[in-house]
C-alpha atoms as a PDB file:
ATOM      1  CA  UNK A   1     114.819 -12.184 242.002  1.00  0.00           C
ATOM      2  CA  UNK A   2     111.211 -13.342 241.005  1.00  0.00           C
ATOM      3  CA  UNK A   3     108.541 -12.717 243.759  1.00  0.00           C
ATOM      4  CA  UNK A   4     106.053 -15.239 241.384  1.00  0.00           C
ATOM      5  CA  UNK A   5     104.826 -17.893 243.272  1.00  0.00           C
ATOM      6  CA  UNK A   6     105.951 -21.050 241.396  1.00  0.00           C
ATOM      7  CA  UNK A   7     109.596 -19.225 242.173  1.00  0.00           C
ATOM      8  CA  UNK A   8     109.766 -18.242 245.751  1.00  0.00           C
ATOM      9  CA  UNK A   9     110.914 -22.281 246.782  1.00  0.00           C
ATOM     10  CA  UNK A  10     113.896 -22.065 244.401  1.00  0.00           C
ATOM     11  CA  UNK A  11     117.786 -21.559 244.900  1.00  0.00           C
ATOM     12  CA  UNK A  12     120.017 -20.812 242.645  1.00  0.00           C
ATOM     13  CA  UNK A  13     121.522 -24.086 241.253  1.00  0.00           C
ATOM     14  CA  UNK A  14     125.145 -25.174 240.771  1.00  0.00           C
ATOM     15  CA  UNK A  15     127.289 -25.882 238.231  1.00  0.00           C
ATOM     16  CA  UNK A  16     125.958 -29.395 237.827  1.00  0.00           C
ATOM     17  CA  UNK A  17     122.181 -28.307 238.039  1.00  0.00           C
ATOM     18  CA  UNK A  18     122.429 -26.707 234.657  1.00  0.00           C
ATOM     19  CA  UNK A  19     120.614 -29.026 233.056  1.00  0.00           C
ATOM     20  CA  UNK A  20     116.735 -29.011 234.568  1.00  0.00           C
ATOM     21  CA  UNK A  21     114.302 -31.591 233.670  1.00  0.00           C
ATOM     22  CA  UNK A  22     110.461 -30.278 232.628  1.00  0.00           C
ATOM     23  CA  UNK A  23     108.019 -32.770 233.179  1.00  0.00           C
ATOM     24  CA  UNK A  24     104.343 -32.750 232.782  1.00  0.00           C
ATOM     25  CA  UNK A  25     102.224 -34.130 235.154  1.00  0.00           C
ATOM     26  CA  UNK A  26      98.854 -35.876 233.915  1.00  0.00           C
ATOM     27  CA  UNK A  27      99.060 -38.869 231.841  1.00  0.00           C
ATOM     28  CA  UNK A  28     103.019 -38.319 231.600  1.00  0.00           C
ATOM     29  CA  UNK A  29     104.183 -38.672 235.144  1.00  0.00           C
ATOM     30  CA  UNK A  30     100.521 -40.197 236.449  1.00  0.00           C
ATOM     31  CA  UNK A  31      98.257 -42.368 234.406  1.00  0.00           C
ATOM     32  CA  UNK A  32      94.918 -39.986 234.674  1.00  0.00           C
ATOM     33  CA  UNK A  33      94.379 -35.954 235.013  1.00  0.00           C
ATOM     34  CA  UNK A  34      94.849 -34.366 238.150  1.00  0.00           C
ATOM     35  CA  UNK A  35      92.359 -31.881 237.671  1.00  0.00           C
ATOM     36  CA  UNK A  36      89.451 -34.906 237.531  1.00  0.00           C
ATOM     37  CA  UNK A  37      91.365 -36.893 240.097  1.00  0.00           C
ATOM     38  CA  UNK A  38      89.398 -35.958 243.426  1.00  0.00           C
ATOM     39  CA  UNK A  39      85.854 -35.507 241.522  1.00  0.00           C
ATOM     40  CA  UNK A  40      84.420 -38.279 244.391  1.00  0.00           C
ATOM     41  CA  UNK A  41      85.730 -36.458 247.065  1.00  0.00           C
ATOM     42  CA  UNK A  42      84.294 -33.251 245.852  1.00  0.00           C
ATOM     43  CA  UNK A  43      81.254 -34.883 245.258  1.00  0.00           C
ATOM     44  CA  UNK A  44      81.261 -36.139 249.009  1.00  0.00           C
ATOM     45  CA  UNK A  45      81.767 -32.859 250.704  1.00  0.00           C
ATOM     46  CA  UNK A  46      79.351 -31.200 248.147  1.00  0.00           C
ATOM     47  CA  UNK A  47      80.932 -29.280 245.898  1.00  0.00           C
ATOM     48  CA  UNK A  48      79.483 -31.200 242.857  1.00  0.00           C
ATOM     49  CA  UNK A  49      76.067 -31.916 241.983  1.00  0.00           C
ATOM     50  CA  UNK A  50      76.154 -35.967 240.893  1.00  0.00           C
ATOM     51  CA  UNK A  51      75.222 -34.407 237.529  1.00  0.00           C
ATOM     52  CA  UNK A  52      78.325 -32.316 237.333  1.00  0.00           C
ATOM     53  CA  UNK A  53      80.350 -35.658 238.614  1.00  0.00           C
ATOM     54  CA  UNK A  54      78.842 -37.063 235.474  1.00  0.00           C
ATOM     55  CA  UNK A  55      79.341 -34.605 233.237  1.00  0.00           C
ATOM     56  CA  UNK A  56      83.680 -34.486 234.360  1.00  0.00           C
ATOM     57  CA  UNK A  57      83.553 -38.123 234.724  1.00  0.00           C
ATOM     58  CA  UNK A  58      82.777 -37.933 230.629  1.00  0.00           C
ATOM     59  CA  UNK A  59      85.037 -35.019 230.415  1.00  0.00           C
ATOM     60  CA  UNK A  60      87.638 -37.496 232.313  1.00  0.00           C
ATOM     61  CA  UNK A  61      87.023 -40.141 229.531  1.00  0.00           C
ATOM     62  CA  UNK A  62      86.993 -38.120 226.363  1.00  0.00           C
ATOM     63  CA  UNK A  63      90.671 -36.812 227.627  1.00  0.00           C
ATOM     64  CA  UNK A  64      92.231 -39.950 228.727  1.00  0.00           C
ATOM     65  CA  UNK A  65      91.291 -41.389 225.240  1.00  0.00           C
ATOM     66  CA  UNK A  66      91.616 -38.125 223.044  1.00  0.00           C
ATOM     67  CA  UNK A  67      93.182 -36.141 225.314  1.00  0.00           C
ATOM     68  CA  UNK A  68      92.473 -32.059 225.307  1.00  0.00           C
ATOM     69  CA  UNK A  69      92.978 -29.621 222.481  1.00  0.00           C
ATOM     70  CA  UNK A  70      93.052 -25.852 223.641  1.00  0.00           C
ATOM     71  CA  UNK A  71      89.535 -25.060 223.570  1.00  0.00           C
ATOM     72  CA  UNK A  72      88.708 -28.064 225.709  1.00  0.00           C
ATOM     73  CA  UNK A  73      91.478 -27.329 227.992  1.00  0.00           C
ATOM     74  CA  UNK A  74      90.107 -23.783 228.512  1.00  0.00           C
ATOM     75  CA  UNK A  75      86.713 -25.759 229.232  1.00  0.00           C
ATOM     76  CA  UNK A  76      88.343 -27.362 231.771  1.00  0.00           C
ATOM     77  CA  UNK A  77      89.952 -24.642 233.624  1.00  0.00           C
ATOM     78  CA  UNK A  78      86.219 -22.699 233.620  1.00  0.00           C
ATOM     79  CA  UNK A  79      84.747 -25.806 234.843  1.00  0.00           C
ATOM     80  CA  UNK A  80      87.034 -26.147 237.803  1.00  0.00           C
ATOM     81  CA  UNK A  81      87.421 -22.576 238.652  1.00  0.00           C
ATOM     82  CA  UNK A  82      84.049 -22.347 238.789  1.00  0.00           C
ATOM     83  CA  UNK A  83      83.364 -25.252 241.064  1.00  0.00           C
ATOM     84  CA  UNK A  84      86.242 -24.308 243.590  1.00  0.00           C
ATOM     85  CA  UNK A  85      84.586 -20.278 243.958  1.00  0.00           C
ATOM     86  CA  UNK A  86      83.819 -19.265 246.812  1.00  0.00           C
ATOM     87  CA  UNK A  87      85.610 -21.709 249.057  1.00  0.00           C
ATOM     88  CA  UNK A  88      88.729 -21.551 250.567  1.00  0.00           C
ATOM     89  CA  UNK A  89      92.274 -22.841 249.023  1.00  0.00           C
ATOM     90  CA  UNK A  90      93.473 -24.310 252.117  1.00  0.00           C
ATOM     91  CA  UNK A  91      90.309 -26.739 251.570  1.00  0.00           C
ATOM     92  CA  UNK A  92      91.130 -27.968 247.952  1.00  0.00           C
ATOM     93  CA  UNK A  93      94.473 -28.324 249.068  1.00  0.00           C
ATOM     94  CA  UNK A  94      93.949 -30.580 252.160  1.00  0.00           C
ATOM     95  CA  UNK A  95      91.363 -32.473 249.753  1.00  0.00           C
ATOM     96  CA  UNK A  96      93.880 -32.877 247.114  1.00  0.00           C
ATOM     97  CA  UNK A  97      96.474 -34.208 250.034  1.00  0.00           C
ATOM     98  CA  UNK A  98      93.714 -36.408 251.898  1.00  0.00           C
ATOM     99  CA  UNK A  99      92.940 -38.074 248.873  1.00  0.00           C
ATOM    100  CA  UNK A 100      96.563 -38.854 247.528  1.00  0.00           C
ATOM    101  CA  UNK A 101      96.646 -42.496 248.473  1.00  0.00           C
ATOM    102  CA  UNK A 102      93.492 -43.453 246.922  1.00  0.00           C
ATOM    103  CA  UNK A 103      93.222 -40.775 243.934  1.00  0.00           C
ATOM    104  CA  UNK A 104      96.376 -40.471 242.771  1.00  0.00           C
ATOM    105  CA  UNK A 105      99.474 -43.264 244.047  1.00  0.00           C
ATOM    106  CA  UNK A 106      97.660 -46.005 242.267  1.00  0.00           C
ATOM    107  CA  UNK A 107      98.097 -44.322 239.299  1.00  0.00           C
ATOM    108  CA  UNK A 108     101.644 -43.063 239.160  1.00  0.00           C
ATOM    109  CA  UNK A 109     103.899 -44.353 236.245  1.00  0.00           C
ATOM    110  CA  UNK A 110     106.460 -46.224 237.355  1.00  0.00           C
ATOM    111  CA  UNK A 111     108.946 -44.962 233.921  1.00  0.00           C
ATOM    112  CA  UNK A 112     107.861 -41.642 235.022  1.00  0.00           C
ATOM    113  CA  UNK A 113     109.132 -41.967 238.714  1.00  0.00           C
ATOM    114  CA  UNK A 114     112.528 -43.794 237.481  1.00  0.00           C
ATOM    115  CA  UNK A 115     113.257 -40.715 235.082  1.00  0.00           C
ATOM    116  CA  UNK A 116     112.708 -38.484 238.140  1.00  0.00           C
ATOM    117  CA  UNK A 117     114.891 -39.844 240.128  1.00  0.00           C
ATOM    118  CA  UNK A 118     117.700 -40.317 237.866  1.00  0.00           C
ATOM    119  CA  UNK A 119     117.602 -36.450 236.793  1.00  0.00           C
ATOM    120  CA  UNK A 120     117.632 -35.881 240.985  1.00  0.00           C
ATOM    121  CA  UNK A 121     120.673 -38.401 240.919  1.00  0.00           C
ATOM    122  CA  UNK A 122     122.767 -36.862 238.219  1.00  0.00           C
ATOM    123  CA  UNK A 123     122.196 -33.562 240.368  1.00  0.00           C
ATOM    124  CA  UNK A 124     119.750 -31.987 238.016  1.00  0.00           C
ATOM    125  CA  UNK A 125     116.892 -30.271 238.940  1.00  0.00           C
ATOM    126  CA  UNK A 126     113.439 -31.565 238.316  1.00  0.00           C
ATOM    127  CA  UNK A 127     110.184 -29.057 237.590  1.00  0.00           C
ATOM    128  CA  UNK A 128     106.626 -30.232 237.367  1.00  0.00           C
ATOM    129  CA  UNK A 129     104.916 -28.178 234.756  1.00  0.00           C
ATOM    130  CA  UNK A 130     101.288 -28.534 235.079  1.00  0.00           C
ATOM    131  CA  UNK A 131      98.064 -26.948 233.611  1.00  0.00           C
ATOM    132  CA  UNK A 132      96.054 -28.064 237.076  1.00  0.00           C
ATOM    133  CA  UNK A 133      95.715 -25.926 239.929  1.00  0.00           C
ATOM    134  CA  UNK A 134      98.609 -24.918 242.229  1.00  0.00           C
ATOM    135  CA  UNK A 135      96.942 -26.401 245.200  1.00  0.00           C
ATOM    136  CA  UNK A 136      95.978 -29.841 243.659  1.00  0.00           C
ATOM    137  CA  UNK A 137      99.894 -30.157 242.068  1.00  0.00           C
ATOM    138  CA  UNK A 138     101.679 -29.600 244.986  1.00  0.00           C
ATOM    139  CA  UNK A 139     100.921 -32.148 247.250  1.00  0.00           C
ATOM    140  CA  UNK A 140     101.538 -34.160 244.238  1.00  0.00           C
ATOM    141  CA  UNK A 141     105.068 -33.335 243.591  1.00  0.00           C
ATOM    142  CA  UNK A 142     105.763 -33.161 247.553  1.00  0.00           C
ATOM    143  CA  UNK A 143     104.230 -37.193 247.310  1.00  0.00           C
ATOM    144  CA  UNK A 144     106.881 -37.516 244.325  1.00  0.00           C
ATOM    145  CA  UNK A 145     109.931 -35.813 245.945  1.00  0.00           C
ATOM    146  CA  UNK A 146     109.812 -33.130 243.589  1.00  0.00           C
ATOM    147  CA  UNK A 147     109.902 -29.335 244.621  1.00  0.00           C
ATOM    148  CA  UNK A 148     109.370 -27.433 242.048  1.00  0.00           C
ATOM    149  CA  UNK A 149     105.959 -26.597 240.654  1.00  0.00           C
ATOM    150  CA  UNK A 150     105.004 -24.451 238.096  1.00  0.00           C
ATOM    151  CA  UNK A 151     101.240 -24.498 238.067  1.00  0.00           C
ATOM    152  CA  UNK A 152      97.551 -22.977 236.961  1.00  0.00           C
ATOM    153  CA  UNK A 153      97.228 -19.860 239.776  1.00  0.00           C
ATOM    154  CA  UNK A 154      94.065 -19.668 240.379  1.00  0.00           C
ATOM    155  CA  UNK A 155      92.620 -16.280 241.895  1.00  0.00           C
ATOM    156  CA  UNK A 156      91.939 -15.633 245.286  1.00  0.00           C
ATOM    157  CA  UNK A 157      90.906 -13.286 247.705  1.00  0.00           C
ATOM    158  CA  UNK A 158      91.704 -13.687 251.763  1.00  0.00           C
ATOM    159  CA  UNK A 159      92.140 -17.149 250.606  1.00  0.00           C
ATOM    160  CA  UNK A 160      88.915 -17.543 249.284  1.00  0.00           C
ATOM    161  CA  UNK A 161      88.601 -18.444 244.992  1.00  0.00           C
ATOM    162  CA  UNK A 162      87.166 -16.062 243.206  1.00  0.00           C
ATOM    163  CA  UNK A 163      86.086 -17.840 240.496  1.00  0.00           C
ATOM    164  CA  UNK A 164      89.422 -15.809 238.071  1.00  0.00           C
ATOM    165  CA  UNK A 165      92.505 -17.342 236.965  1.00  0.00           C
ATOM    166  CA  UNK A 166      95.565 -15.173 237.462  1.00  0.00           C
ATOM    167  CA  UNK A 167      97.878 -17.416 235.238  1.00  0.00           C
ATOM    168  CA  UNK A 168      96.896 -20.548 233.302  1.00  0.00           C
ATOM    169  CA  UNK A 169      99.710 -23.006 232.855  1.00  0.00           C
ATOM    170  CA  UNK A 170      99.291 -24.256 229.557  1.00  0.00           C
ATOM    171  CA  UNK A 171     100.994 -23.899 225.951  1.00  0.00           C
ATOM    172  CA  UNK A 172     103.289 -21.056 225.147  1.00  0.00           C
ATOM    173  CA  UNK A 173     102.700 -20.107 228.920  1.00  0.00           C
ATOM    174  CA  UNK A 174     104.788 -22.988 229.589  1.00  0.00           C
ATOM    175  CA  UNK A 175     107.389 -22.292 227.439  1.00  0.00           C
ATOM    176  CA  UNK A 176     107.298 -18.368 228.665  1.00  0.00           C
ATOM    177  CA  UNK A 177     107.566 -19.915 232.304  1.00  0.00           C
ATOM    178  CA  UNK A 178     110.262 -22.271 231.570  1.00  0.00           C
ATOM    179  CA  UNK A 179     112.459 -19.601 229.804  1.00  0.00           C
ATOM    180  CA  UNK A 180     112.197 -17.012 232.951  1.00  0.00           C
ATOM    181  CA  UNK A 181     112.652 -20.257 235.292  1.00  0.00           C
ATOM    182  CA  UNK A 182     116.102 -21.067 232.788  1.00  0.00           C
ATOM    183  CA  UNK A 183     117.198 -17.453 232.879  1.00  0.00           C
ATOM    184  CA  UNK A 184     117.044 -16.638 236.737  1.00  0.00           C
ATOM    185  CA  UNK A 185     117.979 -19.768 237.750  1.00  0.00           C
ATOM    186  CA  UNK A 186     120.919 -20.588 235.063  1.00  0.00           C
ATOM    187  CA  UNK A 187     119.869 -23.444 233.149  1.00  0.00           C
ATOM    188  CA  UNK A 188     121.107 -23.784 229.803  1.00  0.00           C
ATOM    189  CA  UNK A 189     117.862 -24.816 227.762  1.00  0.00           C
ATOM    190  CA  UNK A 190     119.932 -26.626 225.391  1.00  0.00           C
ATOM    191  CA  UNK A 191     121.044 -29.241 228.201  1.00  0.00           C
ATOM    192  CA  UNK A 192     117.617 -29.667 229.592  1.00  0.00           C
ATOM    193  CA  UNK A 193     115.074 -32.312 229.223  1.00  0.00           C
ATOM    194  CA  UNK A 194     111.032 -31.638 228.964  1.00  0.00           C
ATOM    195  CA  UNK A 195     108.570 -34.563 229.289  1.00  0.00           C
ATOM    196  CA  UNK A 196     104.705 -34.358 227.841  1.00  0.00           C
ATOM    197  CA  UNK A 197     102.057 -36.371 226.367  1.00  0.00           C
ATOM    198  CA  UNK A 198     100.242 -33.296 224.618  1.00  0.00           C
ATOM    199  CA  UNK A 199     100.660 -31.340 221.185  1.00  0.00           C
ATOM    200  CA  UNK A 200      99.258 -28.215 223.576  1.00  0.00           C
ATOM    201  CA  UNK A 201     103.132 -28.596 225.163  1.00  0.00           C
ATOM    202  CA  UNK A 202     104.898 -28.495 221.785  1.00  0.00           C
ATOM    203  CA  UNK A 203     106.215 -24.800 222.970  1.00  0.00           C
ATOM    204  CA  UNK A 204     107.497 -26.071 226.339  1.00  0.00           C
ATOM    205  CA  UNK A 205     109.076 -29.230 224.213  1.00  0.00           C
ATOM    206  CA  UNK A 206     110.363 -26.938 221.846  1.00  0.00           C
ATOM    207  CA  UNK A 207     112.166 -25.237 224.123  1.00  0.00           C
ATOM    208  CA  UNK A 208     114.781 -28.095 224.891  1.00  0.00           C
ATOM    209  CA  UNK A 209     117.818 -29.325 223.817  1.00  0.00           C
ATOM    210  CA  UNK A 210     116.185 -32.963 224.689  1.00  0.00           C
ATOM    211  CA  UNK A 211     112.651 -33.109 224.609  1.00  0.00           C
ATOM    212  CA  UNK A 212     110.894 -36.324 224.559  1.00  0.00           C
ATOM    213  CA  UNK A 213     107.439 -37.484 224.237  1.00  0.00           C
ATOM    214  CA  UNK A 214     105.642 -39.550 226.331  1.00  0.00           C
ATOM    215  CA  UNK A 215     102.125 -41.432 225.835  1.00  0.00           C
ATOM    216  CA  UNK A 216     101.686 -39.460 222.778  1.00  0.00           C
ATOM    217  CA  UNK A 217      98.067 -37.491 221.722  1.00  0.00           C
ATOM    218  CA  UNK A 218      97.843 -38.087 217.884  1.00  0.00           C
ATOM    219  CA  UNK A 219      98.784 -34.564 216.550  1.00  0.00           C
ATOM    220  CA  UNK A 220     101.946 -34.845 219.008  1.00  0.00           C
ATOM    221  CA  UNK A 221     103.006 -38.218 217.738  1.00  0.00           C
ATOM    222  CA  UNK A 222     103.023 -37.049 214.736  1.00  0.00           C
ATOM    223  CA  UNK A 223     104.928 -34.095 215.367  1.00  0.00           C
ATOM    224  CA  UNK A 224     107.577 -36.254 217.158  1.00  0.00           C
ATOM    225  CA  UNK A 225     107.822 -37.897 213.682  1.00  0.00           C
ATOM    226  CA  UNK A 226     108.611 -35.047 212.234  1.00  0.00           C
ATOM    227  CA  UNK A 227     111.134 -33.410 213.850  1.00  0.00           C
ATOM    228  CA  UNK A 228     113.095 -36.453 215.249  1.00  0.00           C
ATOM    229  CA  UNK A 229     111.980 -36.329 219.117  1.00  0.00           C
ATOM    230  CA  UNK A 230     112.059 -39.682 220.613  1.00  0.00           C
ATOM    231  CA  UNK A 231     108.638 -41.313 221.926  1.00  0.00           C
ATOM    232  CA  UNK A 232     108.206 -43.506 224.782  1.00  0.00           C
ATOM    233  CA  UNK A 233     105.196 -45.620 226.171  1.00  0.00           C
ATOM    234  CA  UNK A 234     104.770 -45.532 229.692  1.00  0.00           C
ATOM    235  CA  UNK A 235     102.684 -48.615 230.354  1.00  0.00           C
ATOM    236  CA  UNK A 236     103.411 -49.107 234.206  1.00  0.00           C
ATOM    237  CA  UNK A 237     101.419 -47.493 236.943  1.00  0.00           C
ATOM    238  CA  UNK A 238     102.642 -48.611 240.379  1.00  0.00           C
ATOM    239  CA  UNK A 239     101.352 -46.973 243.578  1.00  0.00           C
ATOM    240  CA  UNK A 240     104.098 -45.796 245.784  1.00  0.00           C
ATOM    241  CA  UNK A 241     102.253 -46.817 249.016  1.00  0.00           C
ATOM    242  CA  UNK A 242     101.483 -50.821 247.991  1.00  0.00           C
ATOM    243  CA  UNK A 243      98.918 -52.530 249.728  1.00  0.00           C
ATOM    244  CA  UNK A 244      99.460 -55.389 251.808  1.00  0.00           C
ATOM    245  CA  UNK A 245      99.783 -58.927 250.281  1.00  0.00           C
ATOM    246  CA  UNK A 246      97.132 -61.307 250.113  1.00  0.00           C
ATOM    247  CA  UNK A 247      99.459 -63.483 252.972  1.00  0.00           C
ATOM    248  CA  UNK A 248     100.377 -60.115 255.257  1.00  0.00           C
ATOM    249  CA  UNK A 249      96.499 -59.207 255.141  1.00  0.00           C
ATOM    250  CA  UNK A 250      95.530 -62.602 256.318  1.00  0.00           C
ATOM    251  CA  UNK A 251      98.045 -62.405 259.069  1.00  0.00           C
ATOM    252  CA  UNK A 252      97.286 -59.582 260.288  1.00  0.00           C
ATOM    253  CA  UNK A 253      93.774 -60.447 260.330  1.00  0.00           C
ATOM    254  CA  UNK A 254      94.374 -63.909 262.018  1.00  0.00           C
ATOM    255  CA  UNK A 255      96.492 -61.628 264.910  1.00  0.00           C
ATOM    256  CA  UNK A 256      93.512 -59.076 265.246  1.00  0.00           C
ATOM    257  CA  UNK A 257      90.857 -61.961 265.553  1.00  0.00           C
ATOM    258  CA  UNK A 258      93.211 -63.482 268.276  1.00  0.00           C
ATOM    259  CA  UNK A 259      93.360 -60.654 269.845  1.00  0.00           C
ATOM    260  CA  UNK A 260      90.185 -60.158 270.465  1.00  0.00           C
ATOM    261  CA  UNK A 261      89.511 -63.833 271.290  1.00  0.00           C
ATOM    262  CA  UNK A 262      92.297 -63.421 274.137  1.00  0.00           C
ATOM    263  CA  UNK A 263      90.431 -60.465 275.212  1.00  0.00           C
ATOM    264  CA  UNK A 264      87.135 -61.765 275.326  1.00  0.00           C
ATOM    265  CA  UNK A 265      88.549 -64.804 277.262  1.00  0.00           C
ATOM    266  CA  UNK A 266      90.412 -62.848 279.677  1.00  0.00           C
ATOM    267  CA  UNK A 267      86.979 -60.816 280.401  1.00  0.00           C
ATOM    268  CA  UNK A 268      85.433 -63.595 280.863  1.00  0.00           C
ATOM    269  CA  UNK A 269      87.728 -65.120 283.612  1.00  0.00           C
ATOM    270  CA  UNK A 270      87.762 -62.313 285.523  1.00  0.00           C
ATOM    271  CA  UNK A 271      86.631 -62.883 289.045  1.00  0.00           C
ATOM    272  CA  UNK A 272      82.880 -61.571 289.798  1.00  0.00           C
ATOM    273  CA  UNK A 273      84.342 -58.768 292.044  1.00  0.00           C
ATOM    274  CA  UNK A 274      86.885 -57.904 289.731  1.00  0.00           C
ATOM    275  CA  UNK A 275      83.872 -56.915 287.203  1.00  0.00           C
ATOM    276  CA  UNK A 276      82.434 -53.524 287.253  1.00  0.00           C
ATOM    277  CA  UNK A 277      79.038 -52.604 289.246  1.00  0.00           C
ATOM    278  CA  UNK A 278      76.154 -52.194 286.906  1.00  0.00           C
END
């Protein structure tokens, strides 16, 4: 059996787990990239300048309206390598799960999440196949009741980045991943599903017996054209943790002020004696 980390959380599946779905994770399962998602937090505990918070916050825009070709995906990968050296993983990983609610359940599609659960219902397995970093994916898929990850590895030393990459999750790596993941694990290929919005994941997609493309870049779409795959527009984020309504927030604000109003009065009341000795 594998030792690799993205297999170590796997079992071997049943019969009816033959069939796997593939998804990728930004702008097909959530409506933004991961990788750019905790940029303010960074910023806060100083691991960005606010020029470098500019500078992704561009990068951020140029890829949800373009989205990446290889060369600027590789960018992207040396830019956030670089900015996680030196510290420790455990630290981008409790960022990455501190900042869920804010960062990333606003943002989650909610086509995305119904797909998910209906491969988990029909007993298939479900894979998140993503080109961010291990530690930022994870508590992602944990949020989305999905657990398996196969994810960017980045390097580190007695838990501390290095500033390497020991396997970056993107293109034919995907496809290389999801073949050894198929083999060990039993999954016929030509049963399984694979989700992305990205020509970069045409060898993961490619791979399928059902691929199907989501939120389409333009050299995907056309590609999908081509060859038959269906396309899809996910168009709904909803954030799994909903804020209160406008009426439960004013409730609950009208019981906290009374609160305190019985409080104050009850102070107030209290005998002279009863008050303590300045």
């Amino acid at each position: 059996m594998s030792n690799s980390p993205e297999a170590r959380t796997f079992s071997h599946p049943t019969a009816p787990t033959r069939a796997a779905a593939f998804f990728d994770l930004d702008k097909t399962i959530i409506a933004r990239s991961s990788a750019y998602a905790f940029n303010r937090r960074f910023l806060e505990m100083g691991l960005i300048s606010p020029t470098t918070m500019m500078q992704l916050a561009f990068s951020h825009a140029m890829y949800m309206s373009q989205g990446h070709d290889d060369d600027q995906m590789e960018s992207a990968r040396e830019q956030l390598s670089a900015m996680v050296a030196g510290h420790k993983a455990d630290e981008l990983r409790k960022v990455a799960t501190e900042s869920l609610e804010t960062s990333i359940t606003p943002y989650i599609y909610a086509e995305a999440l119904e797909l998910i659960r209906k491969h988990q219902r029909q007993g298939q397995r479900v894979y998140i196949v993503s080109a961010s970093a291990r530690e930022v994916v994870e508590p992602i898929a944990e949020l989305l009741g999905v657990d398996h990850v196969v994810a960017t590895d980045l390097e580190k030393k007695d838990g501390v980045f290095t500033g390497g990459v020991t396997f970056f999750c993107r293109g034919e790596n995907k496809a290389i991943k999801v073949r050894e993941i198929a083999e060990e694990y039993g999954h016929d290929l030509d049963l399984c599903f694979a989700y992305s919005d990205s020509i970069t994941d045409e060898p993961m997609l490619a791979e399928v017996g059902h691929p199907l493309v989501v939120n389409p870049d333009k050299a995907l779409r056309k590609l999908a054209v081509e060859r038959g795959w269906p396309v899809r527009q996910f168009r709904n984020p909803v954030p799994l943790l909903r804020a209160p309504s406008k009426r439960t927030a004013a409730v609950t604000a009208a019981a906290s002020a009374l609160a305190v109003g019985v409080g104050a009065s009850i102070f107030a009341l209290r005998r002279p004696q009863d008050r303590p000795q300045k």
